[in-house]
N, C-alpha and C. Protein backbone atom coordinates (compact mmCIF):
# COMPACT_ATOMS: atom_id res chain seq x y z
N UNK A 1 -28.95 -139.21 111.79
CA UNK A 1 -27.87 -139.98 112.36
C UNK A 1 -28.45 -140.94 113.38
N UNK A 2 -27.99 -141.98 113.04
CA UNK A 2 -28.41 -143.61 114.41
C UNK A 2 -26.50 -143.45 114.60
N UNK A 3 -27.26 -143.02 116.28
CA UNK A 3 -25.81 -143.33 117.36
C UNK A 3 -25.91 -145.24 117.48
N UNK A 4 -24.55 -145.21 117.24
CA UNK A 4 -24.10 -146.45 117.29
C UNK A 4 -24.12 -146.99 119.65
N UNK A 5 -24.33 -145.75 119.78
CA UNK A 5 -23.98 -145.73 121.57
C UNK A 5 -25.13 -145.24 122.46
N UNK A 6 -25.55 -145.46 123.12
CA UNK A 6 -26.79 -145.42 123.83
C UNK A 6 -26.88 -144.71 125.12
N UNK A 7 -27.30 -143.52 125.54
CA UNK A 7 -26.82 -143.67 127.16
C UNK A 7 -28.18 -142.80 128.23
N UNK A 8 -27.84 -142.67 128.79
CA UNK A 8 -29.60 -142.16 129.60
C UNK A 8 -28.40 -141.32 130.87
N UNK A 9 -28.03 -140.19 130.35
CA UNK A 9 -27.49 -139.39 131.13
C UNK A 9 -28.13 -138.25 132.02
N UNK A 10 -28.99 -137.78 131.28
CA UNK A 10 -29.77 -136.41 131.79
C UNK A 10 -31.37 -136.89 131.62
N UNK A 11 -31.99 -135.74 131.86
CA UNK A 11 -33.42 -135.90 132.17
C UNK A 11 -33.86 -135.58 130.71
N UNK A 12 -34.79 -136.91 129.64
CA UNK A 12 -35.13 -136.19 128.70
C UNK A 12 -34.35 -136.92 127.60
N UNK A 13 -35.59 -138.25 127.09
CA UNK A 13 -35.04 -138.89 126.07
C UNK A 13 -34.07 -137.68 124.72
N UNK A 14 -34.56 -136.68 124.11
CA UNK A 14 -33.91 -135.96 123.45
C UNK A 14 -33.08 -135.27 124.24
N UNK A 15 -32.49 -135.08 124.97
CA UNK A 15 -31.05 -134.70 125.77
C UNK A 15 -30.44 -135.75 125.60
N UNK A 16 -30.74 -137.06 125.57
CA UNK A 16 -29.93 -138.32 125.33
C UNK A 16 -29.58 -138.50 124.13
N UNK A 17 -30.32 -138.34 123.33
CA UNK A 17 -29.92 -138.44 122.27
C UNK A 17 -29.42 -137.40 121.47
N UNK A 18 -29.20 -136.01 121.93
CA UNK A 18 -28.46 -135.17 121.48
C UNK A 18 -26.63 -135.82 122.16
N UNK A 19 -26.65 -135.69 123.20
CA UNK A 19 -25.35 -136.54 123.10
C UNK A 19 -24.86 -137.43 122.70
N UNK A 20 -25.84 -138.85 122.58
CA UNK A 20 -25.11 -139.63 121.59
C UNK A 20 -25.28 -139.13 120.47
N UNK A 21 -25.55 -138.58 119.48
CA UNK A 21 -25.59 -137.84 118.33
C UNK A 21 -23.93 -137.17 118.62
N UNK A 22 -23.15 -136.15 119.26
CA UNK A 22 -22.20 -135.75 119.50
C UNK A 22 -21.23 -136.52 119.83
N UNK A 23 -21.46 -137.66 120.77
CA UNK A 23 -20.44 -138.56 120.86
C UNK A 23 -19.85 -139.60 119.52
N UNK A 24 -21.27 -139.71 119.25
CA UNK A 24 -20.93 -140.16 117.55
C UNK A 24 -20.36 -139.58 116.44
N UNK A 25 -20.77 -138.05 117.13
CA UNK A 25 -19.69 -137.44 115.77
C UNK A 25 -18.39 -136.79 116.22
N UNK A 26 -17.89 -137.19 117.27
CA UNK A 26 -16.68 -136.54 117.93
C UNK A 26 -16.70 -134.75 118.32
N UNK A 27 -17.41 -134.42 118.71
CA UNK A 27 -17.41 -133.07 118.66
C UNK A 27 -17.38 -132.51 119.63
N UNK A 28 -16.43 -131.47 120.03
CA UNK A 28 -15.73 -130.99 121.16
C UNK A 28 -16.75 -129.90 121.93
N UNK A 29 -17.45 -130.07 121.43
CA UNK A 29 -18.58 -128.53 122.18
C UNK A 29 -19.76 -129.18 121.53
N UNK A 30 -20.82 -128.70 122.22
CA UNK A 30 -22.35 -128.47 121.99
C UNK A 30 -22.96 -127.11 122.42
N UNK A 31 -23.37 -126.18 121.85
CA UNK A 31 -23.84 -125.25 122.07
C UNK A 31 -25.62 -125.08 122.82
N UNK A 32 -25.99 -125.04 123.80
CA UNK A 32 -27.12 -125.28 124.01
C UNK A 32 -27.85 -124.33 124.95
N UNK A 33 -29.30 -123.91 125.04
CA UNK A 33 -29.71 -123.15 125.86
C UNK A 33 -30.31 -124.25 126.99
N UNK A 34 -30.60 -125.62 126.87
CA UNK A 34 -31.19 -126.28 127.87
C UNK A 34 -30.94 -126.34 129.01
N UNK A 35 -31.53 -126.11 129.66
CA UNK A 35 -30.86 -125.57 131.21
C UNK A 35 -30.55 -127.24 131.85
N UNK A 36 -30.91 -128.62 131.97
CA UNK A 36 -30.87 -129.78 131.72
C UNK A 36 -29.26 -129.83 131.63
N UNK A 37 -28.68 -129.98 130.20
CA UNK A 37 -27.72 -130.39 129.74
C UNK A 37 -26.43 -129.29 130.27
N UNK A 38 -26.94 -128.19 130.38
CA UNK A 38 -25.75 -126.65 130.83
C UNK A 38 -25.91 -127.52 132.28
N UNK A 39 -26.68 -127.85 133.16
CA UNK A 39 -26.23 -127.64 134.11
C UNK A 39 -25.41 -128.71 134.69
N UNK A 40 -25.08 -129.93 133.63
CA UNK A 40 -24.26 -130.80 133.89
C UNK A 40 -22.66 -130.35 133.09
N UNK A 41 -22.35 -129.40 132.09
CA UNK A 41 -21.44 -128.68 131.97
C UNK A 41 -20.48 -129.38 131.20
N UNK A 42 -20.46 -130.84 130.66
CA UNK A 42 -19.49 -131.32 129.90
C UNK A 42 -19.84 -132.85 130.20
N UNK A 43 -19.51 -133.75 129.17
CA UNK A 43 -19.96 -134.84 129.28
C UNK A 43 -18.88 -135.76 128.24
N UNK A 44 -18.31 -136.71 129.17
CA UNK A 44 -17.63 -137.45 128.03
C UNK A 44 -16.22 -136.52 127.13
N UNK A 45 -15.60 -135.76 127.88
CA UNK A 45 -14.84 -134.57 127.04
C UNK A 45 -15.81 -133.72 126.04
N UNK A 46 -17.07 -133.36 126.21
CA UNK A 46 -17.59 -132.42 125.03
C UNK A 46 -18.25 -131.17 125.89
N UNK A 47 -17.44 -130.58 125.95
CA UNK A 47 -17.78 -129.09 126.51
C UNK A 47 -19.07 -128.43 126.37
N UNK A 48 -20.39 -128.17 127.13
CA UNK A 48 -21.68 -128.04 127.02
C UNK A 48 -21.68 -126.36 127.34
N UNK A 49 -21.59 -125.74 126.22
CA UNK A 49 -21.81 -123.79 126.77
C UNK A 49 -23.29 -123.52 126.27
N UNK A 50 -23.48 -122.00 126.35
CA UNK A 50 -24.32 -121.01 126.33
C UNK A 50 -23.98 -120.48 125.15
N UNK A 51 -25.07 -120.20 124.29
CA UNK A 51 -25.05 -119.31 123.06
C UNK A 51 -23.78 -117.79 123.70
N UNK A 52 -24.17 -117.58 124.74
CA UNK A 52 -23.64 -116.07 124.75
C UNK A 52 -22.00 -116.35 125.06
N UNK A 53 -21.25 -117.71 125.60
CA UNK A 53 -19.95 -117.77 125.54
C UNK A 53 -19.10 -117.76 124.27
N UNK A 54 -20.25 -118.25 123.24
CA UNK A 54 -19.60 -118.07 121.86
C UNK A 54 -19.79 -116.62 120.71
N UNK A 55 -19.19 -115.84 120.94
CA UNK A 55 -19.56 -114.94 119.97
C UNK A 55 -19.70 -115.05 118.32
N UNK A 56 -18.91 -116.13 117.79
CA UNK A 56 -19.64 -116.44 116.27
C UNK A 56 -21.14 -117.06 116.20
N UNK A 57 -21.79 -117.59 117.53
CA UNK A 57 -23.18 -118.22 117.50
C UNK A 57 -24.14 -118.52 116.52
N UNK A 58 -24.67 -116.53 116.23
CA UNK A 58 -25.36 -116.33 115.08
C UNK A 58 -25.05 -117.28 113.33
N UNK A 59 -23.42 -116.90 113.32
CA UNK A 59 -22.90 -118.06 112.04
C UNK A 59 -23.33 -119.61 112.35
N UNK A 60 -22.80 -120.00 113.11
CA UNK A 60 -22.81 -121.27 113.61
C UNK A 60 -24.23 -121.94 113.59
N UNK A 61 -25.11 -121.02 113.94
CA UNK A 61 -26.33 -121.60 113.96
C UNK A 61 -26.98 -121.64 112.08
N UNK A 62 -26.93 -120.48 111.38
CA UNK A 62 -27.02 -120.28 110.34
C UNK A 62 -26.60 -121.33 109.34
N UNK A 63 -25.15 -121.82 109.51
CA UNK A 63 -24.31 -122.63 108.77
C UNK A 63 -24.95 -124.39 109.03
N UNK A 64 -25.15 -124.82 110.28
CA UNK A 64 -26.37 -125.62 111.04
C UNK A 64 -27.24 -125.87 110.51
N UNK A 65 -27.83 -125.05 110.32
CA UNK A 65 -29.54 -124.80 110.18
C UNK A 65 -29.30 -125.30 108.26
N UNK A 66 -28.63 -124.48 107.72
CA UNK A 66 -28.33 -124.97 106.37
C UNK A 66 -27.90 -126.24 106.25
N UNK A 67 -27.12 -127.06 106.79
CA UNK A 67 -26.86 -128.33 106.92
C UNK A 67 -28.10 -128.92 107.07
N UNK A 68 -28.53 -128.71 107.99
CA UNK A 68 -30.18 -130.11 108.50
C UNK A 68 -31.10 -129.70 107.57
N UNK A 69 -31.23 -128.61 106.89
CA UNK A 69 -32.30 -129.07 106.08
C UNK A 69 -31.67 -129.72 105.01
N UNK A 70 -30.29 -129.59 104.34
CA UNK A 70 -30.16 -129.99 102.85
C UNK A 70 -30.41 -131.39 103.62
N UNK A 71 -29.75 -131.75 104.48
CA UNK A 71 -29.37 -133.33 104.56
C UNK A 71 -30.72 -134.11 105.25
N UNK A 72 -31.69 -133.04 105.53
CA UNK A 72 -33.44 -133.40 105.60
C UNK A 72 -33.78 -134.15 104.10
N UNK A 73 -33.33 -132.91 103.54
CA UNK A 73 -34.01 -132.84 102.08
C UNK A 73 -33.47 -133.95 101.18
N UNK A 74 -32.04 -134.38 100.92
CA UNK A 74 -31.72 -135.80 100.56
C UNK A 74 -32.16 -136.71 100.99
N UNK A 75 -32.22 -136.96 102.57
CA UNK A 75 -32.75 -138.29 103.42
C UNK A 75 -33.98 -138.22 102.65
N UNK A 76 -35.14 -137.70 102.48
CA UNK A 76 -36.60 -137.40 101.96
C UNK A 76 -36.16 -138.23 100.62
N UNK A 77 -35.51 -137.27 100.21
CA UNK A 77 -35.59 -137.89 98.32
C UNK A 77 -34.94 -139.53 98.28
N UNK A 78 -34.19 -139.75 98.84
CA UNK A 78 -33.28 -140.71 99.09
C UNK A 78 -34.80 -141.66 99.23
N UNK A 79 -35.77 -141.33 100.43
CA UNK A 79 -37.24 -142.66 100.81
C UNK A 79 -37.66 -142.62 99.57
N UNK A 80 -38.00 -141.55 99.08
CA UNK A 80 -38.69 -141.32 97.54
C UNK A 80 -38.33 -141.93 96.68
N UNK A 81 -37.38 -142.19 96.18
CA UNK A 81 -36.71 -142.39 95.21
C UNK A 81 -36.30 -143.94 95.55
N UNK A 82 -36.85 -144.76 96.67
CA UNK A 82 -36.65 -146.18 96.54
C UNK A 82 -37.78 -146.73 96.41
């Protein structure tokens, strides 16, 4: 994903761009252990918790993790295949 929005909020080009990544996709929570991004606590309406406030986590991450690689694995074939 290319965020259409740019912003230099926290310490840590990839903290930046994990939020615009979220702001781009509208998403009401980010789940994160970075102590960085938790300790600013919400950004823009997107609620920043701790693995341990969410008790489905384990799914969530699982279901995740299955997403980024398939959509690794198209983006790949997708260069390949031009």
């Amino acid at each position: 994903m290319e965020p259409k929005v740019t912003i230099s909020a926290v310490k840590g080009e990839a903290n930046d761009l994990l939020l615009e990544c979220a702001i781009e996709a509208r998403v009401d929570a980010v789940v994160t252990g970075d102590k960085e991004l938790f300790g600013i606590g919400g950004f823009r309406g997107i609620k920043l918790s701790v693995p341990t406030e969410i008790p489905e986590y384990p799914i969530i991450c699982a279901v995740g993790l299955i997403y980024c690689i398939v959509k690794s694995f198209f983006h790949a074939l997708s260069i390949v295949l031009a």
